[in-house]
N, C-alpha and C. Protein backbone atom coordinates (compact mmCIF):
# COMPACT_ATOMS: atom_id res chain seq x y z
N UNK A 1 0.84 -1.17 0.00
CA UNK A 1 0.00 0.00 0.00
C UNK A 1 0.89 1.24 0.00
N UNK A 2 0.68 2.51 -1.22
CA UNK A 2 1.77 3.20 -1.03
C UNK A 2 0.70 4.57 -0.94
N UNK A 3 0.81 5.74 0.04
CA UNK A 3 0.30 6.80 0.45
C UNK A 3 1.17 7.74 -0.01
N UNK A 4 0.35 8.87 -0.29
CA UNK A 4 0.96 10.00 -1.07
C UNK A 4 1.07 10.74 0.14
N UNK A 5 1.72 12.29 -0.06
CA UNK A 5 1.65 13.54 0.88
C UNK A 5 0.54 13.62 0.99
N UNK A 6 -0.38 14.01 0.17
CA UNK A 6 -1.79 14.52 -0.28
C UNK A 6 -2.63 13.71 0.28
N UNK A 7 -2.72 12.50 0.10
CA UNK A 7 -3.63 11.73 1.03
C UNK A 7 -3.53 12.05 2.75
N UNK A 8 -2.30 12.21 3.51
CA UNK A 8 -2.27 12.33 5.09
C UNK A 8 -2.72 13.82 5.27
N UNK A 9 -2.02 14.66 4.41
CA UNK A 9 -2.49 16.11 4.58
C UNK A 9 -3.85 16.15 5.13
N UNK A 10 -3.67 17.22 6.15
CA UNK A 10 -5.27 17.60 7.00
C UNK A 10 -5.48 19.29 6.53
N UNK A 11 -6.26 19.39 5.28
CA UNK A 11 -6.15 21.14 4.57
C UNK A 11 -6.86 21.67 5.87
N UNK A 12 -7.76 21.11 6.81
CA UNK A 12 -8.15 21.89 7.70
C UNK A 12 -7.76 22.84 9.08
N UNK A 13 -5.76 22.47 8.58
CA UNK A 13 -5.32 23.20 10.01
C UNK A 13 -4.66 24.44 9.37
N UNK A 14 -4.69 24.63 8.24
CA UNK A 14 -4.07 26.11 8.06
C UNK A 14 -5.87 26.66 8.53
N UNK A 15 -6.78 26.43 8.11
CA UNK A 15 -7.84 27.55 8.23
C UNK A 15 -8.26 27.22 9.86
N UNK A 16 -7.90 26.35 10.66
CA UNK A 16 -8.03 26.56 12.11
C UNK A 16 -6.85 27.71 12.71
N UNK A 17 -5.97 27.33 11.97
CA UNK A 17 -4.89 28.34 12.34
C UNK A 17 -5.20 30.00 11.76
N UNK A 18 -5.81 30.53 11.08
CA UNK A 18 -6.27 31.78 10.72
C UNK A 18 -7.01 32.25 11.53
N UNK A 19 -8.31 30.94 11.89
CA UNK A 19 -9.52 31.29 12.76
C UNK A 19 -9.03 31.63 14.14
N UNK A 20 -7.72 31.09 14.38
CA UNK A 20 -7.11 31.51 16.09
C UNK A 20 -7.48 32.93 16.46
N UNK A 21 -6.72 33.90 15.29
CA UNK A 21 -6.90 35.43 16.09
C UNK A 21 -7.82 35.82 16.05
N UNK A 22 -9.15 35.57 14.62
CA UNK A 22 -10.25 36.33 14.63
C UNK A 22 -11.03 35.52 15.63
N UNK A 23 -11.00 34.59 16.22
CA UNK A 23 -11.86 34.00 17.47
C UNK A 23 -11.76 34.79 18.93
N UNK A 24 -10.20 35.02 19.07
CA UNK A 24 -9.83 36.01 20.10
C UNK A 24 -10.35 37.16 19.88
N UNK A 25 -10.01 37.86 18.46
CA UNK A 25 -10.56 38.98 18.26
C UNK A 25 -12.02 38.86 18.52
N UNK A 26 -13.06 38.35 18.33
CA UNK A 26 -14.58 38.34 18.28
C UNK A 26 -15.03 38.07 20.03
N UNK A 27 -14.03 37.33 20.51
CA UNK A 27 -14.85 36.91 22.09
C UNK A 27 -14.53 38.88 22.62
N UNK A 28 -13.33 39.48 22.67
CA UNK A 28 -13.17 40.76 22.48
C UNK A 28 -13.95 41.91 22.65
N UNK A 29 -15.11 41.14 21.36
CA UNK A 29 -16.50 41.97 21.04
C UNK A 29 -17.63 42.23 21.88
N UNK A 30 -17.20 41.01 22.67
CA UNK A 30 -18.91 41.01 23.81
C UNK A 30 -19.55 41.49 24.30
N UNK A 31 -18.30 42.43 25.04
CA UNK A 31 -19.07 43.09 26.32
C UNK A 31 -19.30 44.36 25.51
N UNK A 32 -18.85 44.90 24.34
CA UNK A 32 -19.24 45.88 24.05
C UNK A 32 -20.86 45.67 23.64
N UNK A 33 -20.41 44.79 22.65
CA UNK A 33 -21.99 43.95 22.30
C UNK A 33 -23.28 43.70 23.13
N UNK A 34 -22.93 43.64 24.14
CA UNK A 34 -23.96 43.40 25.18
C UNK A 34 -24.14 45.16 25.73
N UNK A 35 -23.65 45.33 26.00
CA UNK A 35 -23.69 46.47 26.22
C UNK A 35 -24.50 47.82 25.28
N UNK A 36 -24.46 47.44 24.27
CA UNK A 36 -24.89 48.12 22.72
C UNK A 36 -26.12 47.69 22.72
N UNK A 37 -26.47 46.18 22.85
CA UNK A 37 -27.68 45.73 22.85
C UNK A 37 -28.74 46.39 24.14
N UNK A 38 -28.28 46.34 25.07
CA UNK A 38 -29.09 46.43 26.14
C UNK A 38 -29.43 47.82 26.28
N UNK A 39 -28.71 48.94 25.57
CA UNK A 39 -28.97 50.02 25.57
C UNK A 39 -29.92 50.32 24.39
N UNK A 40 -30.25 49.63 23.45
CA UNK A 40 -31.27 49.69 22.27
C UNK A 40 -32.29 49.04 22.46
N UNK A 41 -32.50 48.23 23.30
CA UNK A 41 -33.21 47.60 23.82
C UNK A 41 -33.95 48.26 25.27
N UNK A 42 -32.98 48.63 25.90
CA UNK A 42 -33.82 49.45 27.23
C UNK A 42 -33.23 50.25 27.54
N UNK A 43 -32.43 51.68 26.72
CA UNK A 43 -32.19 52.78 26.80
C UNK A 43 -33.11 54.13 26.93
N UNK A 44 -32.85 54.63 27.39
CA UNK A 44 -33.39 55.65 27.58
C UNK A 44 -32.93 57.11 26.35
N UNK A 45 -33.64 57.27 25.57
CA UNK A 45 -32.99 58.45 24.67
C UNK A 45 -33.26 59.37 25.60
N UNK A 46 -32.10 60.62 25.09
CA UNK A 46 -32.42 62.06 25.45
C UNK A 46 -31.31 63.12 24.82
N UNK A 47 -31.52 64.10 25.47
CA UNK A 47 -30.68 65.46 24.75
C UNK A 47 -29.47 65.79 25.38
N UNK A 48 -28.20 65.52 24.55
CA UNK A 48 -27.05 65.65 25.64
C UNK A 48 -26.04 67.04 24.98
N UNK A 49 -25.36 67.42 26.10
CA UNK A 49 -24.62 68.87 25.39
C UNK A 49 -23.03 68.17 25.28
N UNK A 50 -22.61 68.63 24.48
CA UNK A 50 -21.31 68.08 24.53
C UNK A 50 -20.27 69.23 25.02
N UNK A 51 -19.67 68.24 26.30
CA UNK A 51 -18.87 69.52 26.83
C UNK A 51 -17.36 69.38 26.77
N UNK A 52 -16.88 68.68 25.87
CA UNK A 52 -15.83 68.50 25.28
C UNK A 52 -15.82 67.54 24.24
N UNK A 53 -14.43 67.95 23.44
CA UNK A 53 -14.28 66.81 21.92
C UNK A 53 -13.01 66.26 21.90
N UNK A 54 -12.51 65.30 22.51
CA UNK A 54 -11.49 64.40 22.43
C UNK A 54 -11.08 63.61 21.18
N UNK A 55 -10.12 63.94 20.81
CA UNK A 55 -8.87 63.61 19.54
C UNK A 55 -8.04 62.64 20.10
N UNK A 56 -7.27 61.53 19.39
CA UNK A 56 -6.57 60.47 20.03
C UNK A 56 -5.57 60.22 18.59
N UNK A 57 -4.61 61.10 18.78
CA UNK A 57 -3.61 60.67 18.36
C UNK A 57 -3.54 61.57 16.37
N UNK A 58 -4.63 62.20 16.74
CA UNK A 58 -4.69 62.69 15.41
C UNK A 58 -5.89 64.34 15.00
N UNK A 59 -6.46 64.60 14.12
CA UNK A 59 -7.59 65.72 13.78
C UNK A 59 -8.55 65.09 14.12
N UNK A 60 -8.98 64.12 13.85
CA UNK A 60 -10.42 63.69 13.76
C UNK A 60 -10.88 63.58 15.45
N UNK A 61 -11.88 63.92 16.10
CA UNK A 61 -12.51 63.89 17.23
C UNK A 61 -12.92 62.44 17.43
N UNK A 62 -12.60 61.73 18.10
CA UNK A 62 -13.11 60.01 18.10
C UNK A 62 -14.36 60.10 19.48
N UNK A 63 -14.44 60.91 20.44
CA UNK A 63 -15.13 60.92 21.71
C UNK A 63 -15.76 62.37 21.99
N UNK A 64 -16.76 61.99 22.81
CA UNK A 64 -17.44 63.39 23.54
C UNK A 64 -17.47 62.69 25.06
N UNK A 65 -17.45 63.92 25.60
CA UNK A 65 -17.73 64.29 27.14
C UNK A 65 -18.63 64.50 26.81
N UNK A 66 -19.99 64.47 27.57
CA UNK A 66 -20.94 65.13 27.36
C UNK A 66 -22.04 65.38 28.87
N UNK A 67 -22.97 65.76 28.88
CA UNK A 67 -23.70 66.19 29.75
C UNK A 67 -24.84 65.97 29.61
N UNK A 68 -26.11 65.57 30.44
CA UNK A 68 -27.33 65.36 30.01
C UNK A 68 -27.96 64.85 31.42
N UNK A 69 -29.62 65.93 31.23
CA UNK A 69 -29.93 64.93 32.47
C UNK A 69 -31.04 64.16 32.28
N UNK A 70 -30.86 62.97 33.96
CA UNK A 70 -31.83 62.19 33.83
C UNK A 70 -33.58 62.30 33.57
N UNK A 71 -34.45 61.35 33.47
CA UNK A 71 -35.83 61.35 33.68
C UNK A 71 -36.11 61.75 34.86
N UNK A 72 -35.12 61.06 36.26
CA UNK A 72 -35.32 61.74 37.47
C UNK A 72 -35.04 63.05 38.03
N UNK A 73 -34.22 63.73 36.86
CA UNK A 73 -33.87 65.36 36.77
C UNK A 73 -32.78 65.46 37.45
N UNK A 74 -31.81 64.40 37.44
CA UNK A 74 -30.56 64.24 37.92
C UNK A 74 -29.07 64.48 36.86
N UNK A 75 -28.53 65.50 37.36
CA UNK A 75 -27.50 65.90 36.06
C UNK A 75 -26.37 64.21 35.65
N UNK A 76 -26.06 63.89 34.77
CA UNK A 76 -25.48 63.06 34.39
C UNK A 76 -24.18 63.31 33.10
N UNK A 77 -22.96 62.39 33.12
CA UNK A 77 -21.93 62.85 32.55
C UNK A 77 -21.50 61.29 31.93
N UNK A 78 -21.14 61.20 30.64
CA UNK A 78 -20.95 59.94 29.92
C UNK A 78 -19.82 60.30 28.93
N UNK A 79 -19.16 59.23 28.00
CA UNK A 79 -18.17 59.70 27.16
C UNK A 79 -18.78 58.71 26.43
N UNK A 80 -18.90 59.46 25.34
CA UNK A 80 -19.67 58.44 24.05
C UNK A 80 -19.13 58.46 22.80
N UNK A 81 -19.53 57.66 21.92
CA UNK A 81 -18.94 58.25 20.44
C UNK A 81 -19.64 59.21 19.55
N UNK A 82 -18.53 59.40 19.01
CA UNK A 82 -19.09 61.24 18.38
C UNK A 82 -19.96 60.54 17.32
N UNK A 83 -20.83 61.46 16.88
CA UNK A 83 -22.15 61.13 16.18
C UNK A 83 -21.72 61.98 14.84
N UNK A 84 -22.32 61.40 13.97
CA UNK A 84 -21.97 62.30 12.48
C UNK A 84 -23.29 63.62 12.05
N UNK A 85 -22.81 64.53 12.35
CA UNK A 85 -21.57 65.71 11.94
C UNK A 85 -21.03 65.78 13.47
N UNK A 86 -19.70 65.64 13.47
CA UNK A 86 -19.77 65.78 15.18
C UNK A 86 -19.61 67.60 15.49
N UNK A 87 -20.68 67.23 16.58
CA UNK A 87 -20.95 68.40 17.38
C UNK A 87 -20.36 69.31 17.95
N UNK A 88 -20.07 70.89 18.07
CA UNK A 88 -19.07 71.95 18.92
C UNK A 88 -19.61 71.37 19.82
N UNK A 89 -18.47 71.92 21.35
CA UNK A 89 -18.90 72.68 22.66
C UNK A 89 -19.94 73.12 22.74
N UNK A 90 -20.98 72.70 23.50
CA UNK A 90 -22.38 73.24 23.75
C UNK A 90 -23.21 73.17 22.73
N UNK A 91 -22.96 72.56 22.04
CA UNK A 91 -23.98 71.72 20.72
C UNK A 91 -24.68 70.44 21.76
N UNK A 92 -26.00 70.42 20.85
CA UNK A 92 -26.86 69.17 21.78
C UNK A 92 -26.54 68.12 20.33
N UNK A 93 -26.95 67.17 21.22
CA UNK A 93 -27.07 65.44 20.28
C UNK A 93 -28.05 65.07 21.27
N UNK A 94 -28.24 63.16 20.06
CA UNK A 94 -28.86 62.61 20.80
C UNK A 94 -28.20 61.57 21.58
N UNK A 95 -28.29 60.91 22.67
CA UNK A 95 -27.24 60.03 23.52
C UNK A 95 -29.29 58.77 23.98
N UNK A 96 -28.46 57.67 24.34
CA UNK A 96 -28.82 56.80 24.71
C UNK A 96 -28.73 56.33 26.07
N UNK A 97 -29.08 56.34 27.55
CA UNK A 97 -28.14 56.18 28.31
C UNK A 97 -29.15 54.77 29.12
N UNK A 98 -28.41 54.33 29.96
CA UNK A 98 -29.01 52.97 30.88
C UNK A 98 -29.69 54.02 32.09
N UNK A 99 -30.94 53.47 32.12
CA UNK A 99 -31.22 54.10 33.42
C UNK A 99 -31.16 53.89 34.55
N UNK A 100 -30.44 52.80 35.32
CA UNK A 100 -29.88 52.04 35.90
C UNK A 100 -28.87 52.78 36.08
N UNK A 101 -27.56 53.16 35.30
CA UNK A 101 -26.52 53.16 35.17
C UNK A 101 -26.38 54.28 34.67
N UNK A 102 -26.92 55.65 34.64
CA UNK A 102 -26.86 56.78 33.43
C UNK A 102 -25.35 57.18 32.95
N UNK A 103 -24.07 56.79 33.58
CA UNK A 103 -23.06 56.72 33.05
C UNK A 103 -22.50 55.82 31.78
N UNK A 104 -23.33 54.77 31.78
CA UNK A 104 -23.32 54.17 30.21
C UNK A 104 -24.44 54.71 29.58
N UNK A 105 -23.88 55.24 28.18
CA UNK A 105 -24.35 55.97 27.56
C UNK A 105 -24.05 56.27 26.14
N UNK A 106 -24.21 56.21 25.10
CA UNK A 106 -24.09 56.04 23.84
C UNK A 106 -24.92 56.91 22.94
N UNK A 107 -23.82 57.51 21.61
CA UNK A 107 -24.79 58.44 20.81
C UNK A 107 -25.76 57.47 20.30
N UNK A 108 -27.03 58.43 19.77
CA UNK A 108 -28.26 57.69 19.09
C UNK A 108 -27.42 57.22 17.56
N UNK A 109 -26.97 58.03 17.41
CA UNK A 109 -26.23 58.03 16.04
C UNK A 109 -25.22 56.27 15.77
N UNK A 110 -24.49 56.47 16.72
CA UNK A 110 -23.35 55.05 16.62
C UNK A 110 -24.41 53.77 17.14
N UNK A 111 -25.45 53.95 17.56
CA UNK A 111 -25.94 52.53 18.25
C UNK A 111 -26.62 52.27 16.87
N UNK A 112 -27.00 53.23 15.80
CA UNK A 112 -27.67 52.76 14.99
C UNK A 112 -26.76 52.85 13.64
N UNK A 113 -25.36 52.65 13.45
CA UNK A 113 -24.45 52.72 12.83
C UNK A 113 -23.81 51.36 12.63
N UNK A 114 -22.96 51.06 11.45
CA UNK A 114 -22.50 49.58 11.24
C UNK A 114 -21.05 49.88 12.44
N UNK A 115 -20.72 50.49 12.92
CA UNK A 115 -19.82 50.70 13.22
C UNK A 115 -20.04 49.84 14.97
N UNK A 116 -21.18 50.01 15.40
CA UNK A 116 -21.68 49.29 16.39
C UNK A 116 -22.06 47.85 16.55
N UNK A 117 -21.60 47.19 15.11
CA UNK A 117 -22.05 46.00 14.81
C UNK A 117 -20.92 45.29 14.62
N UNK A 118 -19.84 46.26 14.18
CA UNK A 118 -18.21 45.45 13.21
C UNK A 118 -17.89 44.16 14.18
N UNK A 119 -18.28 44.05 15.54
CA UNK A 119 -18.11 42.61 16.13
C UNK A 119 -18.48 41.33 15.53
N UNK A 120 -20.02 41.73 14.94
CA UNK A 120 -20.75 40.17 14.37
C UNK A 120 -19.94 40.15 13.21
N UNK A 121 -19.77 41.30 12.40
CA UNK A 121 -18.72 40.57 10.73
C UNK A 121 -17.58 39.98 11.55
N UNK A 122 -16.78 40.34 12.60
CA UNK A 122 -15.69 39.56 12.68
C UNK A 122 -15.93 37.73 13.25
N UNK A 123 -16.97 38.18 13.93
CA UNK A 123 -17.45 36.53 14.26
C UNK A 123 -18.05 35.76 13.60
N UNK A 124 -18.59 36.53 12.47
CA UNK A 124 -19.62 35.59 11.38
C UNK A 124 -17.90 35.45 10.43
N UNK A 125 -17.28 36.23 10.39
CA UNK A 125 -15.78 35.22 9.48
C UNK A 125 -15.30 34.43 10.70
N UNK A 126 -15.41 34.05 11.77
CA UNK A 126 -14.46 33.29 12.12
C UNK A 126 -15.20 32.07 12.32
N UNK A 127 -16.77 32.36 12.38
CA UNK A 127 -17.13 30.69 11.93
C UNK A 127 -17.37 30.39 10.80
N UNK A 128 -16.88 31.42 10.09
CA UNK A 128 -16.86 30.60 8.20
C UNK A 128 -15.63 29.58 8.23
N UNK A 129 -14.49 30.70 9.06
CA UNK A 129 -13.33 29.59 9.18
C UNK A 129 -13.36 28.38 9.34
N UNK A 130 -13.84 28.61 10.74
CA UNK A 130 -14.42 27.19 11.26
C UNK A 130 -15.23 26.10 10.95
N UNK A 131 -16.02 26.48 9.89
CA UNK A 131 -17.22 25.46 9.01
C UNK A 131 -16.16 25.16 7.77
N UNK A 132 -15.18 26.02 7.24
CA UNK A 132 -14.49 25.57 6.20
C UNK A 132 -13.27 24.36 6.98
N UNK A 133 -12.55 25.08 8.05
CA UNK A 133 -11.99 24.09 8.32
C UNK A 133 -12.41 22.60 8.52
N UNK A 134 -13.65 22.54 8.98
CA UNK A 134 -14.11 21.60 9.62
C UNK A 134 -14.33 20.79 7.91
N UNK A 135 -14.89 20.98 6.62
CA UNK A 135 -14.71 20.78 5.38
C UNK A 135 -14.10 20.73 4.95
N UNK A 136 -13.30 21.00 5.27
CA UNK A 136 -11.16 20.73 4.29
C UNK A 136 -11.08 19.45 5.32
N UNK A 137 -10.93 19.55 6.39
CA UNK A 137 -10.54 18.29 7.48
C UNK A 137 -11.53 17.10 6.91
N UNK A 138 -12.42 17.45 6.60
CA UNK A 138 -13.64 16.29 6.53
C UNK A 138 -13.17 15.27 4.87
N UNK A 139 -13.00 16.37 3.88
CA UNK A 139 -12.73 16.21 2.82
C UNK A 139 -10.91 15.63 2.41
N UNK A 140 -10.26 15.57 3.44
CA UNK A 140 -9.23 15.05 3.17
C UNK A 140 -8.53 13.89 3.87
């Protein structure tokens, strides 16, 4: 009985081996994820002033300070992501906040943005990996 390379070859460990970082990368995603969810789900909208615009490393503004108060008429302070057009100093937006928690808090703008989602594309590729690997392994 004579066996080739090709026959022992398992094609399914290079694509387990790809799926390593985007798996790390995606568990990563969660708590933001949960967090994103639960605020679209049982957030509270309202009107927030932005009382500063935080830059990280460059021009573009990536964050707001902002200000806003509660339903209970309690002043409240959150750092959220800037919403498109982002807002001056003492410009209002809309923010999302937990009412539970009014320090988590999120623009209306990013919760309803792909940018709030980029977790599931990285986890929906890392179980493509994983369904392909598992099909290269199966198939060879």
């Amino acid at each position: 009985m004579n066996t080739t390379l090709a026959s022992t070859t398992n094609y399914g460990i290079p694509f387990l081996i790809v799926a390593l970082p985007f798996a790390v990368t995606s568990l990563l995603f969660i708590p933001q994820q949960l967090r994103n969810r639960r605020l679209r789900k049982h957030g509270v909208e309202t009107v927030a002033v932005c009382d500063e615009r935080i830059r990280r490393g460059g021009v573009n503004v990536e964050k707001l300070n902002c200000s806003f108060r509660t339903a209970d008429g309690e002043d409240a302070w959150a750092l959220v992501t800037t919403p498109k057009p982002v807002p001056r100093e003492g410009e209002e937006f809309a923010v999302v906040f937990d009412a539970r928690k009014p320090s988590t808090a999120e623009s209306r703008y990013y919760l309803s943005s792909f940018g709030s989602r980029a977790g599931l594309v990285v986890q929906s590729l890392t179980g493509l990996l994983l369904v392909t690997a598992a099909v290269a392994a199966a198939l060879s």
